[in-house]
Protein backbone atom coordinates (compact mmCIF):
# COMPACT_ATOMS: atom_id res chain seq x y z
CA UNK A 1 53.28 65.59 97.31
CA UNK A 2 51.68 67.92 94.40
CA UNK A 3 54.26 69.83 93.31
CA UNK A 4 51.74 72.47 92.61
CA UNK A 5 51.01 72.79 96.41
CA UNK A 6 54.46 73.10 97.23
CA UNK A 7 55.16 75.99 94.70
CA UNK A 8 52.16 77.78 95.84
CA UNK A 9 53.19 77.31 99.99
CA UNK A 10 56.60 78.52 98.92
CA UNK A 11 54.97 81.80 96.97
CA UNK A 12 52.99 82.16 99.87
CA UNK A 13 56.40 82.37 102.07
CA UNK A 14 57.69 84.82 99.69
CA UNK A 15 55.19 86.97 99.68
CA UNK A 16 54.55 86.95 103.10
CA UNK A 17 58.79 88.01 103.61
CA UNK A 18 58.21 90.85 100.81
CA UNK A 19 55.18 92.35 102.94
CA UNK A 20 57.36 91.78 105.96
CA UNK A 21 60.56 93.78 104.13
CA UNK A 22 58.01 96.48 102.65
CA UNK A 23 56.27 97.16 106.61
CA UNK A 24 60.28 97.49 107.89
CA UNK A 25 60.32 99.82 105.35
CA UNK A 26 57.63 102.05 106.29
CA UNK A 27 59.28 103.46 109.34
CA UNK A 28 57.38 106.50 110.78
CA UNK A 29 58.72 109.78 111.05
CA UNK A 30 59.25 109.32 114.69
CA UNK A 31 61.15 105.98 113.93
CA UNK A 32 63.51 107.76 111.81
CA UNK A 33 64.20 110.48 114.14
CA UNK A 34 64.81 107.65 116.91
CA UNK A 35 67.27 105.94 114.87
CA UNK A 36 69.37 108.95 114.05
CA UNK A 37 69.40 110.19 117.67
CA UNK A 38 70.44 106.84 118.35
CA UNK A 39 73.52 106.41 115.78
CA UNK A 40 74.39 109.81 116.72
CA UNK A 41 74.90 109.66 120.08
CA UNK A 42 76.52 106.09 119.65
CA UNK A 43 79.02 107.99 117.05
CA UNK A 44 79.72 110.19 120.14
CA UNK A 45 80.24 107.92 122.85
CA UNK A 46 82.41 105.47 120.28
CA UNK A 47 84.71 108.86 119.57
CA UNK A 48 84.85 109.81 123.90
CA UNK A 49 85.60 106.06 124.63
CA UNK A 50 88.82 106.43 121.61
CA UNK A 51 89.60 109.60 122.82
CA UNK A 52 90.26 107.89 126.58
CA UNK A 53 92.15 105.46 124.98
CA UNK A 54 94.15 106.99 123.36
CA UNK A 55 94.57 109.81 126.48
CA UNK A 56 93.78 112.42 124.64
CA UNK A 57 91.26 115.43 125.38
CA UNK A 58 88.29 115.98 123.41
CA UNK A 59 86.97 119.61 122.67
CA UNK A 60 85.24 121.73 125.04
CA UNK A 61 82.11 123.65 124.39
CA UNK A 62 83.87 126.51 125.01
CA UNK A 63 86.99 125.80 122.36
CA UNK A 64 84.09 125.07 119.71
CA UNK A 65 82.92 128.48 120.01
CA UNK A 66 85.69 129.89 119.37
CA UNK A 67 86.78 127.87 116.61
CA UNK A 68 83.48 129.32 114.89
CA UNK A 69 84.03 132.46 116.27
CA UNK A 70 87.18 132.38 114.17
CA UNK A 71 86.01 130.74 111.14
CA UNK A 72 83.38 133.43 110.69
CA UNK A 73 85.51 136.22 110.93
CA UNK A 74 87.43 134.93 107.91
């Protein structure tokens, strides 16, 4: 085999993974928003699944307003 083929197929690979990395890159706007929806509401469910565990109660709505309630009239 040329060795001069091979080096060339092998740049060829390589480039093709850096246009690959660079178009994973370029998420949209949309994308973006997607993925943080998603890790958010993964965070969430991870913290109400420990919180069963563990037996314990997790916040209500209600309690959070008040606990801003409070911290604003500080």
């Amino acid at each position: 085999m040329n060795p001069l083929l091979d080096s060339e197929a092998a740049l060829t690979k390589l480039l093709d993974f850096v246009k690959t990395l660079k178009s994973t890159k370029k998420q949209t706007k949309r994308e973006r928003q997607e993925a943080y929806v998603k890790e958010s509401l993964t965070r969430a469910l991870d913290e109400v699944e420990q919180a069963k565990r563990e037996g314990r109660k997790l916040k209500t709505l209600d309690d959070f307003i008040v606990e801003l309630e409070k911290e604003e009239a500080v």
